[in-house]
C-alpha atoms as a PDB file:
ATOM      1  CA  UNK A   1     -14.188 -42.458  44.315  1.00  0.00           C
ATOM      2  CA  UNK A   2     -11.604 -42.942  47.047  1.00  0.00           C
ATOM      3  CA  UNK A   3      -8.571 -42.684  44.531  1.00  0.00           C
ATOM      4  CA  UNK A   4      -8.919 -40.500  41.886  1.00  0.00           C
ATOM      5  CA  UNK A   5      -7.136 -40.515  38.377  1.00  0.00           C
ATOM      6  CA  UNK A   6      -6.231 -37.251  36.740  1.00  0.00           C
ATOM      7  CA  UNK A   7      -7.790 -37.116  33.668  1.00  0.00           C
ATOM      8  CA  UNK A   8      -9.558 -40.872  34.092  1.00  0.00           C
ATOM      9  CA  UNK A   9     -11.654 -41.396  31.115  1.00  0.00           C
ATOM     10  CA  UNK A  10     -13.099 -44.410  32.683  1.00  0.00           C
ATOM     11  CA  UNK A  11     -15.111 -44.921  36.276  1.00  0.00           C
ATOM     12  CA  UNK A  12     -14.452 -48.193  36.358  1.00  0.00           C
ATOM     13  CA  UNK A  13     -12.497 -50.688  34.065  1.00  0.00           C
ATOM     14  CA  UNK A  14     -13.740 -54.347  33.850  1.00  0.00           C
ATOM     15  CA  UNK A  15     -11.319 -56.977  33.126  1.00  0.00           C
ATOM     16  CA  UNK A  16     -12.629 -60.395  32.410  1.00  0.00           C
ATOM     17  CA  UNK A  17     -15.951 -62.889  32.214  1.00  0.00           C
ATOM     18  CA  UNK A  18     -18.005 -62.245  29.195  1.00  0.00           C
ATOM     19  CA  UNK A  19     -19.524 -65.481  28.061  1.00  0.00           C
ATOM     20  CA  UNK A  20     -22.785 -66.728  26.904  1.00  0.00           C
ATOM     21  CA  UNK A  21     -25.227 -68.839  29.562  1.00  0.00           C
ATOM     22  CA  UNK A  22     -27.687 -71.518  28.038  1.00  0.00           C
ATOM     23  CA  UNK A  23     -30.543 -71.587  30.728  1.00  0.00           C
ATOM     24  CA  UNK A  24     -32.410 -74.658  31.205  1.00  0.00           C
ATOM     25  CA  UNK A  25     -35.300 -74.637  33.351  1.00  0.00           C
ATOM     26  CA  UNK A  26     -36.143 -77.672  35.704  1.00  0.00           C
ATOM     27  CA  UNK A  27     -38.321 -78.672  38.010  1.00  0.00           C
ATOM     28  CA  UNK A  28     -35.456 -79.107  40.584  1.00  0.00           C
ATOM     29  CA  UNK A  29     -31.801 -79.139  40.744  1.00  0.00           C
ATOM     30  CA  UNK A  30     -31.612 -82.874  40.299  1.00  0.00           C
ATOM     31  CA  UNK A  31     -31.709 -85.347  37.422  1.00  0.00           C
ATOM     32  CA  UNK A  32     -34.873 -86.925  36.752  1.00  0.00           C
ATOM     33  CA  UNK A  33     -34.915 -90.817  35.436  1.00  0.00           C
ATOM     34  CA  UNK A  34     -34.990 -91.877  32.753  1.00  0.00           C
ATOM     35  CA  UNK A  35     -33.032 -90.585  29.840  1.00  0.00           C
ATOM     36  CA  UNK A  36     -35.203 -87.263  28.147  1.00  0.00           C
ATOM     37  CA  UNK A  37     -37.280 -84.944  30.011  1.00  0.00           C
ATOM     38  CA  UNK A  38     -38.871 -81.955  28.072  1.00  0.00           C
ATOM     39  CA  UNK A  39     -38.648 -78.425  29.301  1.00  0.00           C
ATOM     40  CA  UNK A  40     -39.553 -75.185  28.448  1.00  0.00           C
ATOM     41  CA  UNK A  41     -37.582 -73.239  25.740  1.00  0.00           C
ATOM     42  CA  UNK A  42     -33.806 -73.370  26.506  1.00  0.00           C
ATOM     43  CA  UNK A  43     -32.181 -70.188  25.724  1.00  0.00           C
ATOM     44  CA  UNK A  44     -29.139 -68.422  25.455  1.00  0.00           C
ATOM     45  CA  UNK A  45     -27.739 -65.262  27.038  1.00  0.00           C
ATOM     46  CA  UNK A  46     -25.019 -62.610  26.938  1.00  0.00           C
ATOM     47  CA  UNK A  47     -23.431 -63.354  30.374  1.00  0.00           C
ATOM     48  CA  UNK A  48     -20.773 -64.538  33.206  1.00  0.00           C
ATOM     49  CA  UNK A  49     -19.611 -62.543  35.888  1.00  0.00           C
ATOM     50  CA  UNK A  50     -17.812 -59.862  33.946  1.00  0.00           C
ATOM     51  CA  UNK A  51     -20.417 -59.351  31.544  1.00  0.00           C
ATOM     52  CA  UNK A  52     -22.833 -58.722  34.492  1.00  0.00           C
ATOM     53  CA  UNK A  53     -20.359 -56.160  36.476  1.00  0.00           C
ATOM     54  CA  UNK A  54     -19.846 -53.815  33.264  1.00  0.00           C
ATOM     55  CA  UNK A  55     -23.265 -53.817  32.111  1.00  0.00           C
ATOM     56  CA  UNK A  56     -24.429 -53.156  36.068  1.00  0.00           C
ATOM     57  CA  UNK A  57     -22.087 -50.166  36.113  1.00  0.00           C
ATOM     58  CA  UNK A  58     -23.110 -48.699  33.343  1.00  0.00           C
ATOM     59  CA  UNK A  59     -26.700 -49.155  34.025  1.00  0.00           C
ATOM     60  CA  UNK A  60     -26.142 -46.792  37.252  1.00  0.00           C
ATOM     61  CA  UNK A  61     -24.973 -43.953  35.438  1.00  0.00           C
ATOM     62  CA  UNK A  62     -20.516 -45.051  35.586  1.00  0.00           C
ATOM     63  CA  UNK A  63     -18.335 -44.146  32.572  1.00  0.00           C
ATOM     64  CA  UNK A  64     -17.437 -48.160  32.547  1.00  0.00           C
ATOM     65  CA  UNK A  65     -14.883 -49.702  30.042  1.00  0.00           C
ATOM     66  CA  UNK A  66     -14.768 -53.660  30.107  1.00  0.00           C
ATOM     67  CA  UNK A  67     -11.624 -55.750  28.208  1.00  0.00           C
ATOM     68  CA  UNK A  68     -11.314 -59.298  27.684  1.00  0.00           C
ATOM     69  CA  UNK A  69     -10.353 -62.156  25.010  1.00  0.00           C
ATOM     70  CA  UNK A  70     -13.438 -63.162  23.154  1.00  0.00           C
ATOM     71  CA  UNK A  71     -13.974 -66.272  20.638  1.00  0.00           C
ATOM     72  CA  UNK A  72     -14.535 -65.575  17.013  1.00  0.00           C
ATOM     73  CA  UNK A  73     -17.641 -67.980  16.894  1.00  0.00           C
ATOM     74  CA  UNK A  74     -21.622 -67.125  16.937  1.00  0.00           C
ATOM     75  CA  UNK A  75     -21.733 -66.647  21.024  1.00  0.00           C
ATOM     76  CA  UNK A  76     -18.495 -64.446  19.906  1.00  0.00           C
ATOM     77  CA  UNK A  77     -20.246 -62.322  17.698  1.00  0.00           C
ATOM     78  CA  UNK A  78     -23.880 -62.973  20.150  1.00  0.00           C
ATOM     79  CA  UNK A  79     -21.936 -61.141  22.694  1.00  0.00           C
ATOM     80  CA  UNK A  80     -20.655 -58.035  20.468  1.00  0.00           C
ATOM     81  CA  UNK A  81     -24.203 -57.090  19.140  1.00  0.00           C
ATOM     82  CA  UNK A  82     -25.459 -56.855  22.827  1.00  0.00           C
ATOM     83  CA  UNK A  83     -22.610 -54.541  23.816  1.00  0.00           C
ATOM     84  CA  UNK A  84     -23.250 -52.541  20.700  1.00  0.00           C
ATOM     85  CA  UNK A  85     -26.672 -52.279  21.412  1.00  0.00           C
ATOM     86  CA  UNK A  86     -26.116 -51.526  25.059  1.00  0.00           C
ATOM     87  CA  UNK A  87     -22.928 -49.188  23.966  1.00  0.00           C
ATOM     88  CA  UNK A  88     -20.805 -50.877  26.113  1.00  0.00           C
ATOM     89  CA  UNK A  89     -17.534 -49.988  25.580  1.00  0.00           C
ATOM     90  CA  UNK A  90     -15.824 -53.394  24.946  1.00  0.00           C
ATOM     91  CA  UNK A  91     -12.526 -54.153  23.867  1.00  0.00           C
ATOM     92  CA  UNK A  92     -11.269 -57.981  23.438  1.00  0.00           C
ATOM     93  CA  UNK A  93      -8.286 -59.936  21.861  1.00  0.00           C
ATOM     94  CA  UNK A  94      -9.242 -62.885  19.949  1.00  0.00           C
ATOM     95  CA  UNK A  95      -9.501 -66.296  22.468  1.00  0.00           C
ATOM     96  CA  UNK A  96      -7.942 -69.082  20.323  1.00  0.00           C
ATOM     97  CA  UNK A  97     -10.324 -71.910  22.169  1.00  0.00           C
ATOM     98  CA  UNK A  98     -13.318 -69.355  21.588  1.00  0.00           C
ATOM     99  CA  UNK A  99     -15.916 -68.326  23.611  1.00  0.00           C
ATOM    100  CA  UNK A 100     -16.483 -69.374  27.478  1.00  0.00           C
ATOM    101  CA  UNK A 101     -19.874 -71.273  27.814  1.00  0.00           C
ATOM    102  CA  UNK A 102     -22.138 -72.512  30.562  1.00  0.00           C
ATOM    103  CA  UNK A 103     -24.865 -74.191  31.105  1.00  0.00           C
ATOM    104  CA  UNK A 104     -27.007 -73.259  33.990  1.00  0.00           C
ATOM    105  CA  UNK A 105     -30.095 -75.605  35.712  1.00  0.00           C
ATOM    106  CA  UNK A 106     -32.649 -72.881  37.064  1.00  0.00           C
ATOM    107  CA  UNK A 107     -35.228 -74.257  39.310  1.00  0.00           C
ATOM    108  CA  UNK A 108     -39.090 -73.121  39.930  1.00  0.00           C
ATOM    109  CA  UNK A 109     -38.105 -71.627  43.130  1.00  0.00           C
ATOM    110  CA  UNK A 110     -34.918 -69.375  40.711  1.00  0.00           C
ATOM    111  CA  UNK A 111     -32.265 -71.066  42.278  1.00  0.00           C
ATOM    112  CA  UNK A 112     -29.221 -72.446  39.987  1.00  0.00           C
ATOM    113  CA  UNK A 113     -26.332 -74.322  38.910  1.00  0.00           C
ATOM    114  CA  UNK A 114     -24.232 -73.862  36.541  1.00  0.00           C
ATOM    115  CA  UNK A 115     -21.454 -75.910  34.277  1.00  0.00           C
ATOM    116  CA  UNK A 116     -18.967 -73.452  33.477  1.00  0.00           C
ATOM    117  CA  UNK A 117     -16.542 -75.197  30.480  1.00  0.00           C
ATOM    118  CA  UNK A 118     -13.563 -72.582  31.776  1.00  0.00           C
ATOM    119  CA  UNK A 119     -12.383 -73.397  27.684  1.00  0.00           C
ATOM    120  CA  UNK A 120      -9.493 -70.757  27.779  1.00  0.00           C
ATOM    121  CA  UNK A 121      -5.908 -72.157  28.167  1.00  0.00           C
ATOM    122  CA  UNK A 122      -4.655 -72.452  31.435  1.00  0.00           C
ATOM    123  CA  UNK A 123      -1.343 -70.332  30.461  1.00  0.00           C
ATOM    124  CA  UNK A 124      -3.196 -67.579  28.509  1.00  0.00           C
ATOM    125  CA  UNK A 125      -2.728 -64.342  30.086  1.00  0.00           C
ATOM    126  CA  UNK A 126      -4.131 -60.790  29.013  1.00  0.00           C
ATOM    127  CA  UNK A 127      -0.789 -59.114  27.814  1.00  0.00           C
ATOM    128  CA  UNK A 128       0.406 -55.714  29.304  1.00  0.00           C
ATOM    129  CA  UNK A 129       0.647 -53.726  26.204  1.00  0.00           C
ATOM    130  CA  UNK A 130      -3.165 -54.379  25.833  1.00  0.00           C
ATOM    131  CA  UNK A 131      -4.435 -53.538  29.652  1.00  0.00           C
ATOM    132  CA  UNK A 132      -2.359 -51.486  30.906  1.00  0.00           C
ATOM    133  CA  UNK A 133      -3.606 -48.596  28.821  1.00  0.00           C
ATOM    134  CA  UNK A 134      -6.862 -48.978  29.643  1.00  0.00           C
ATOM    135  CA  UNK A 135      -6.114 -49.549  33.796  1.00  0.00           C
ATOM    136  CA  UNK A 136      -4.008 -46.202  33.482  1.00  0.00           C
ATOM    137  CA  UNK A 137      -7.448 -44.146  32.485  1.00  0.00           C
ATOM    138  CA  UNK A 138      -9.696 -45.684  35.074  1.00  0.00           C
ATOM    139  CA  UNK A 139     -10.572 -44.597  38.367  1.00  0.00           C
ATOM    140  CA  UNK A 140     -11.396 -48.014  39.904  1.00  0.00           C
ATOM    141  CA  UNK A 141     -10.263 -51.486  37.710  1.00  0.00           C
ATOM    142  CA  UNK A 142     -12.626 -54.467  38.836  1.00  0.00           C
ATOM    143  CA  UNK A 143     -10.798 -57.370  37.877  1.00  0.00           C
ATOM    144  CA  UNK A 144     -12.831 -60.862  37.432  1.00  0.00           C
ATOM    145  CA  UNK A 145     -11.655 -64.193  38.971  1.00  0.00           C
ATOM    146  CA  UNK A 146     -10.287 -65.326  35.486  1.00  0.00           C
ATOM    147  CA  UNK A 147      -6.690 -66.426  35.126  1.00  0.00           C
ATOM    148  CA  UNK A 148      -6.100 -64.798  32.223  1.00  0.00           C
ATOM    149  CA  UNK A 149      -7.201 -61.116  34.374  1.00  0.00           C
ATOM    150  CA  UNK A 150      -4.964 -62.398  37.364  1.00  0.00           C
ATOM    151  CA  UNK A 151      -1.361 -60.168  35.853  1.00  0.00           C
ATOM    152  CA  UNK A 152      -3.724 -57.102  36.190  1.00  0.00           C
ATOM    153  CA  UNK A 153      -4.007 -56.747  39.841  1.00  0.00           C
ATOM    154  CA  UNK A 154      -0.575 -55.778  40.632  1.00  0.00           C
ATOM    155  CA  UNK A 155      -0.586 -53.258  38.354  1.00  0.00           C
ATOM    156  CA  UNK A 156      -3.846 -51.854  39.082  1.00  0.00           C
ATOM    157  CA  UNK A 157      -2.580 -51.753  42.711  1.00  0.00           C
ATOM    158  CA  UNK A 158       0.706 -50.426  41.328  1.00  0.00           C
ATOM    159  CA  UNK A 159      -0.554 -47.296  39.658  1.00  0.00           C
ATOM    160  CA  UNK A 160      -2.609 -46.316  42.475  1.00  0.00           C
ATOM    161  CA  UNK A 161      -6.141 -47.514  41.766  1.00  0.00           C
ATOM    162  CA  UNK A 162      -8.625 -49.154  44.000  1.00  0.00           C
ATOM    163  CA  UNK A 163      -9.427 -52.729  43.278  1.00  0.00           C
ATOM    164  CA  UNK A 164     -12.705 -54.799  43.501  1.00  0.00           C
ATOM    165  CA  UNK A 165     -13.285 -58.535  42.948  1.00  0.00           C
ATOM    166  CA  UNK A 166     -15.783 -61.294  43.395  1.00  0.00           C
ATOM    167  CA  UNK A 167     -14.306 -64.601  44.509  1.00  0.00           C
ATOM    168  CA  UNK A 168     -18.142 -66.390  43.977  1.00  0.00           C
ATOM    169  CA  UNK A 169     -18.752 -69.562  45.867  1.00  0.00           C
ATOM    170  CA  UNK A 170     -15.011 -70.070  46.536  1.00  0.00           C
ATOM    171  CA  UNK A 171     -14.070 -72.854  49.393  1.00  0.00           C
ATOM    172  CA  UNK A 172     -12.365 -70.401  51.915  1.00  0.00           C
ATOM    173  CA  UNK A 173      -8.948 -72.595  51.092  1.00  0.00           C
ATOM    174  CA  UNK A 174      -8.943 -73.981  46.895  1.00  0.00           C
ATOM    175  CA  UNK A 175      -5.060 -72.136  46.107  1.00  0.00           C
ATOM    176  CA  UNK A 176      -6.168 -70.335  42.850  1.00  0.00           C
ATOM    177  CA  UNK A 177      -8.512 -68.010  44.206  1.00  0.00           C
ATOM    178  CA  UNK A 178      -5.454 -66.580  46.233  1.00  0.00           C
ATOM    179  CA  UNK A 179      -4.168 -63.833  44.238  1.00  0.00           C
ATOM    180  CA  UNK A 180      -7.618 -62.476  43.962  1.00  0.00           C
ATOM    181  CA  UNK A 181      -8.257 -62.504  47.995  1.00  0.00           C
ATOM    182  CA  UNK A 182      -5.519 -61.087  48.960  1.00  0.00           C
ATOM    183  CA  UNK A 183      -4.949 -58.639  46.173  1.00  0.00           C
ATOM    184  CA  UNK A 184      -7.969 -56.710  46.222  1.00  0.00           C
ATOM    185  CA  UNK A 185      -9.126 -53.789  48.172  1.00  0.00           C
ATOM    186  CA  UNK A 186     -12.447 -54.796  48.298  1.00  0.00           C
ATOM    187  CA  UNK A 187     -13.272 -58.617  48.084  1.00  0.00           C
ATOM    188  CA  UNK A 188     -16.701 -60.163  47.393  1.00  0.00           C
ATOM    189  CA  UNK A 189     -17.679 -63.442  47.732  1.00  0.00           C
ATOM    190  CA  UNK A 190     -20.628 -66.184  48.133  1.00  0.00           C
ATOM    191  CA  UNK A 191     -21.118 -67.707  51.630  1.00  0.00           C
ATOM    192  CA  UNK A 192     -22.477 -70.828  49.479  1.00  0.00           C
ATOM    193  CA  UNK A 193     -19.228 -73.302  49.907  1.00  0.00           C
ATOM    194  CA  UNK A 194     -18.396 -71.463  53.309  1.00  0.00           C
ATOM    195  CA  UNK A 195     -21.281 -71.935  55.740  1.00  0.00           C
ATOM    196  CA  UNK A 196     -20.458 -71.512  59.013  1.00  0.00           C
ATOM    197  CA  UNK A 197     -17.164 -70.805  58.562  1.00  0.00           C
ATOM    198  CA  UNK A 198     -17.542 -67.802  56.655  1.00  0.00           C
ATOM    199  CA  UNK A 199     -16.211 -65.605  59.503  1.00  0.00           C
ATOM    200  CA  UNK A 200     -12.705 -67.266  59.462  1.00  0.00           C
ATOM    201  CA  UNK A 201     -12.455 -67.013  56.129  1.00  0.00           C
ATOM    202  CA  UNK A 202     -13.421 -63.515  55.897  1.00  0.00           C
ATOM    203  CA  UNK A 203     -10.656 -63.056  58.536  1.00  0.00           C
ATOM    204  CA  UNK A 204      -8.494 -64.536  56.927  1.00  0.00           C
ATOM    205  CA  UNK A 205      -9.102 -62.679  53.919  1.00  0.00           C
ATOM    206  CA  UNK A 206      -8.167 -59.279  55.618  1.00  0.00           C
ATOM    207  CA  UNK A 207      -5.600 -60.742  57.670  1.00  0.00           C
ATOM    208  CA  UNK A 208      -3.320 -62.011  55.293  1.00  0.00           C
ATOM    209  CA  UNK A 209      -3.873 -59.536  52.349  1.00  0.00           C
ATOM    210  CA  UNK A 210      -4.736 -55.893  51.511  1.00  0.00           C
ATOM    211  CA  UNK A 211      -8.747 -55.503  51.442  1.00  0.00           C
ATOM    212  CA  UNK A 212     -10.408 -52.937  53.547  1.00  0.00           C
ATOM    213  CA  UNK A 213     -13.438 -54.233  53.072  1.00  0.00           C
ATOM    214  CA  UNK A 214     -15.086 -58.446  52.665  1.00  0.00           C
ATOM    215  CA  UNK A 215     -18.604 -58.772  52.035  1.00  0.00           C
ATOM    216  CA  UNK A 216     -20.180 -62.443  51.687  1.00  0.00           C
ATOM    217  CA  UNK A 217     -23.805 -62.960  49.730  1.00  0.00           C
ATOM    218  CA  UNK A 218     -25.651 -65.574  51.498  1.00  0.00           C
ATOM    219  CA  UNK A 219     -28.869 -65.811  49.122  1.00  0.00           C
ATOM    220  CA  UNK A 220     -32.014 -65.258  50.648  1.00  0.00           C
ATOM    221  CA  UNK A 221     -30.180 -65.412  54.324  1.00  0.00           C
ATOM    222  CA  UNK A 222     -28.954 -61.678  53.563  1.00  0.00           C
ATOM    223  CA  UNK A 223     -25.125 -60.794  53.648  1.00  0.00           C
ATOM    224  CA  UNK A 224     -22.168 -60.340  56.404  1.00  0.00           C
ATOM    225  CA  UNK A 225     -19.827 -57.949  55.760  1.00  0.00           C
ATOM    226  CA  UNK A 226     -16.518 -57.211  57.655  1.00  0.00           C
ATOM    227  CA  UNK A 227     -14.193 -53.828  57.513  1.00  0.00           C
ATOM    228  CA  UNK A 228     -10.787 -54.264  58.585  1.00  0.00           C
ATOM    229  CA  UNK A 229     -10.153 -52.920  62.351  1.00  0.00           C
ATOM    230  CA  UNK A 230     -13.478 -55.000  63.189  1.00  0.00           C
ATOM    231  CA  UNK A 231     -13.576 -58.331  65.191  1.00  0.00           C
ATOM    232  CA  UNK A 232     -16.282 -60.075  63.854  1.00  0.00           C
ATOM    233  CA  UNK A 233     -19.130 -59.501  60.226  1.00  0.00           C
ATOM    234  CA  UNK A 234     -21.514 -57.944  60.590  1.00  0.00           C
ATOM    235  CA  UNK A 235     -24.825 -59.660  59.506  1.00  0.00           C
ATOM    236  CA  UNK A 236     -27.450 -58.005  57.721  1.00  0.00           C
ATOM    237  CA  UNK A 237     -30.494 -59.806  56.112  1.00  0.00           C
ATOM    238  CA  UNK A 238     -31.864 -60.111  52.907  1.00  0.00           C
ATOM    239  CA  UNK A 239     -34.748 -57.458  51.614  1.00  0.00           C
ATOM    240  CA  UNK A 240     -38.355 -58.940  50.588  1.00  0.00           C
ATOM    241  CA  UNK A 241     -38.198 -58.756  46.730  1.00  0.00           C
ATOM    242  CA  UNK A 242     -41.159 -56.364  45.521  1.00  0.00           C
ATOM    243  CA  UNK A 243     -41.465 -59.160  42.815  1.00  0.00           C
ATOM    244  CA  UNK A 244     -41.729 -63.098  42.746  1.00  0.00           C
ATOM    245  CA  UNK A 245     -37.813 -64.812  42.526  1.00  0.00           C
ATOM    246  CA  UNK A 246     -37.926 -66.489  39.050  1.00  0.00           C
ATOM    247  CA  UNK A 247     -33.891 -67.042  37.991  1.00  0.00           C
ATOM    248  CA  UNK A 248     -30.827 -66.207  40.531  1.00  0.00           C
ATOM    249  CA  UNK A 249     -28.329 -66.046  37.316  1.00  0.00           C
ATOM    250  CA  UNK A 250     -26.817 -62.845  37.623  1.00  0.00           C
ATOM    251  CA  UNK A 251     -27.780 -61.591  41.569  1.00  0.00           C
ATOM    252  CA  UNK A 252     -24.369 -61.632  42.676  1.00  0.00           C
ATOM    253  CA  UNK A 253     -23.116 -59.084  39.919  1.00  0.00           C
ATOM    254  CA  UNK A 254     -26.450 -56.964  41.009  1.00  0.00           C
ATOM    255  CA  UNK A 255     -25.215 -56.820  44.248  1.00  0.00           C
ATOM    256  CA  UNK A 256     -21.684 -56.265  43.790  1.00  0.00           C
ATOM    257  CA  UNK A 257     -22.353 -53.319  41.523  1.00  0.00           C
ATOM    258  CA  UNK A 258     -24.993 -51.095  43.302  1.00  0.00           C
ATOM    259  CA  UNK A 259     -23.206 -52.037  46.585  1.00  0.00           C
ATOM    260  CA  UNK A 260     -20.566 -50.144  44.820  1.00  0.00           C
ATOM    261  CA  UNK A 261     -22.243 -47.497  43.207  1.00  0.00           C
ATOM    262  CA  UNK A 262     -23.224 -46.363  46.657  1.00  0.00           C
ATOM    263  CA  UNK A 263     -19.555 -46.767  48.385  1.00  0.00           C
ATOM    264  CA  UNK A 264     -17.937 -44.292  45.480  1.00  0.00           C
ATOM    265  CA  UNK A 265     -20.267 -41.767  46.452  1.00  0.00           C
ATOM    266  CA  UNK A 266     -19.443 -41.921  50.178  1.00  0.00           C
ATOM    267  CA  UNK A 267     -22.837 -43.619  51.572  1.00  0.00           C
ATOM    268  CA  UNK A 268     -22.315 -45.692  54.615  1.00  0.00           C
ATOM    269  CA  UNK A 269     -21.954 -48.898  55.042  1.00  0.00           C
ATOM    270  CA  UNK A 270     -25.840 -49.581  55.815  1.00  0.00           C
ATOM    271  CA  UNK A 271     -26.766 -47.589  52.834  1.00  0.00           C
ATOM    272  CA  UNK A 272     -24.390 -49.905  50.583  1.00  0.00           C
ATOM    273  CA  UNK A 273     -26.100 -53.137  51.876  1.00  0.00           C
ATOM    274  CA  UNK A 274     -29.138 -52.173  51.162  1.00  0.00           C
ATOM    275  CA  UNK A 275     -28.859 -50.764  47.499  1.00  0.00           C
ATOM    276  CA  UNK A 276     -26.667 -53.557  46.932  1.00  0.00           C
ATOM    277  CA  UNK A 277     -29.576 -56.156  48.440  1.00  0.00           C
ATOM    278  CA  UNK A 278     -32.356 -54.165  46.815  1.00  0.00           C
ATOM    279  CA  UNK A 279     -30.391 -54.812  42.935  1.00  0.00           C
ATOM    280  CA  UNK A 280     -29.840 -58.203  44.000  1.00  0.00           C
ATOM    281  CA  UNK A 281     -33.450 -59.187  44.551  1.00  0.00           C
ATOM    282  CA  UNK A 282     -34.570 -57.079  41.285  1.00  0.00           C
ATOM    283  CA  UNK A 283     -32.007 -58.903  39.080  1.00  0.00           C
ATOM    284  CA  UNK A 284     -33.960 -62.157  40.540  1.00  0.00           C
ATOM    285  CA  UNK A 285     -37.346 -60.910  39.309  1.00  0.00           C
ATOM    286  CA  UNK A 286     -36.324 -61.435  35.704  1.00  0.00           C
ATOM    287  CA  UNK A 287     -35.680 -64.658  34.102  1.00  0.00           C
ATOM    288  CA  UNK A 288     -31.971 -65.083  32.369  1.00  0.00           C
ATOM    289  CA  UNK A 289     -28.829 -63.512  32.963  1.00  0.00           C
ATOM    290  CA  UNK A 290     -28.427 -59.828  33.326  1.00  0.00           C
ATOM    291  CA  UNK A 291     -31.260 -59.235  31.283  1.00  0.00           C
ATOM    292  CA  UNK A 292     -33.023 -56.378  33.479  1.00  0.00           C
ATOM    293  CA  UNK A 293     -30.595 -54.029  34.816  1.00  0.00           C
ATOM    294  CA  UNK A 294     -31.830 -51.076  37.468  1.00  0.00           C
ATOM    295  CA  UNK A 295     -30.895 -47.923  36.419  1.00  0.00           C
ATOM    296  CA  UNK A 296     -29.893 -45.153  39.207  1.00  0.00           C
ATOM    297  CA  UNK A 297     -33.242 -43.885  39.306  1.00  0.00           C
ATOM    298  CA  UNK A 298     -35.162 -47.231  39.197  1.00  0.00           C
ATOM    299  CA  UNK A 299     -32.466 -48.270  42.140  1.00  0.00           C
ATOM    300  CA  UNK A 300     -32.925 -44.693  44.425  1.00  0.00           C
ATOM    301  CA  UNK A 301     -36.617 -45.504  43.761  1.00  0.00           C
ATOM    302  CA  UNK A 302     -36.231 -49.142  44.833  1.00  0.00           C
ATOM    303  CA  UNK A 303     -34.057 -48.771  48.218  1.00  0.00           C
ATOM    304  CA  UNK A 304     -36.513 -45.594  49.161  1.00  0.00           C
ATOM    305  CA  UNK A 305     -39.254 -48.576  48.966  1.00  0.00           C
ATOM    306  CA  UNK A 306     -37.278 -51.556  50.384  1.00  0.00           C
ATOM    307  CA  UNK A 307     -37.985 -52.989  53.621  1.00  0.00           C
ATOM    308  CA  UNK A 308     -35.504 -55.672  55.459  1.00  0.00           C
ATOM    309  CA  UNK A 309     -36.686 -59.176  55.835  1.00  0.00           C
ATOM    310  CA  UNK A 310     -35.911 -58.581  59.397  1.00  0.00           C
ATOM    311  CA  UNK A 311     -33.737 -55.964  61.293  1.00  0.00           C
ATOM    312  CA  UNK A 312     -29.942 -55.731  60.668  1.00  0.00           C
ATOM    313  CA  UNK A 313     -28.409 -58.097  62.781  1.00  0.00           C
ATOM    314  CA  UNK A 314     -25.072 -56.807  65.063  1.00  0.00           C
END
């Protein structure tokens, strides 16, 4: 870890984004016409972005401790039996509009989108008294892009601990994701509402706030990732998936968390990007959200296998 905490308890703390996805499969990512269209079973799954970071961790071997508000409603109580059964240790403050919900439109080539219904209050905030406890015994506090997370990055940064987050397919300018990009140490994010522009906004990122470190998902396309002190990303491509893409819910978080696995143990750079690629494409090969996660061993096993799609580019 790069900062230690004397007497952490925790790896990693988790703070935010556990949910419950309804998957709907398609044909493509467009409505039909007509008014009905029958589809395989629809099903629901323990997920969002949170949910996918603390299980990930955990599934590599980290002491990992995840927080939240959570609904006191079926997906509510859905979501406690899967952390119990995964011994996950969870702790959550009751949401009073219940639990977040999305629906997500897979395709048959795994790609998605999703409706997120965002249901908590716009002023509800995860109090001190509950957090701060739990950011004071952690080594490293990743803290979701949830508003109700956002009062836990200063103190995080405050009491000496490294910070991760994952901005997702933010715009490169949309005000709200702020606090997040320039709070964190290490910011992730999804080229997918960037394009071409995702160097200046990775720039930007490092320019104007405290990350050492940007990395930007780009799908099949492979990643770019940009340390401070650097002039440009670098780009590195995607690996070819020892298994056929079925459902992208959940590849981001994949990434994110090996990538990081890899970084707290000192690997470089190149080493990151690939375990992080390699538990990306896995998490592809399964349909639903974070419903196969790679172990350390499966993952060690997985990179020693892995082959780039094409050289590492610059």
């Amino acid at each position: 870890m790069a900062v230690a905490a004397e007497g952490a308890a925790y790896d990693v703390l988790v703070v935010g984004g556990t949910g419950v996805d309804t998957i709907v499969l398609v044909d493509e990512l467009a409505v039909p016409r007509g008014d009905s269209r029958s589809v395989p079973p629809i099903r629901d799954y323990v997920a969002h972005t949170g949910n996918g970071v603390a299980l990930g961790f955990r599934a590599l071997g980290l002491a990992t401790a995840f927080i939240d508000f959570l609904g006191e409603d079926a997906q509510g109580r859905m979501i406690l039996e899967r952390y119990a059964e995964a011994g996950l240790d969870f702790h959550h403050l009751p949401a009073p509009a219940g639990t977040p919900r999305s629906v997500n439109l897979v395709d048959r080539e795994g790609r998605r989108f999703s409706f997120y219904d965002g249901r908590h209050p716009l002023d509800l905030r995860l109090p001190e008294e509950f957090y701060l406890p739990y950011v004071e015994r952690a080594r490293h506090v990743h803290v979701s892009r949830s508003a109700h997370a956002e009062p836990v990055l200063a103190d995080a940064v405050r009491l000496g601990r490294t910070v991760s987050t994952d901005l997702h397919a933010w715009d490169g300018e949309e005000a709200s994701a702020l606090p997040w990009a320039l709070g964190a140490d290490l910011v992730f994010l999804s080229a997918a509402e960037v394009g071409e522009r995702i160097p200046e906004v990775m720039r930007r990122i490092l320019a104007e706030g405290r990350a050492s470190l940007v990395v930007a998902t780009d799908g099949a396309a492979g990643c770019h990732v940009l340390q401070r002190g650097e002039p440009e990303p670098r780009r590195f491509p995607a690996v070819l998936p020892e298994r056929p893409v079925v459902d992208s819910n959940g590849a981001g978080d994949a990434f994110l968390t090996a990538f990081l696995h890899r970084r707290f143990s000192g690997a470089p750079l190149e080493e990151c990007v690939l375990a992080g690629s390699v538990s990306g494409a896995f998490a592809c090969g399964s349909p639903g959200t974070h419903e196969e996660l790679i172990g350390a061993p499966e993952l060690a096993a997985a990179v020693a296998r892995a082959a780039w799609a094409r050289p590492p580019v610059g």
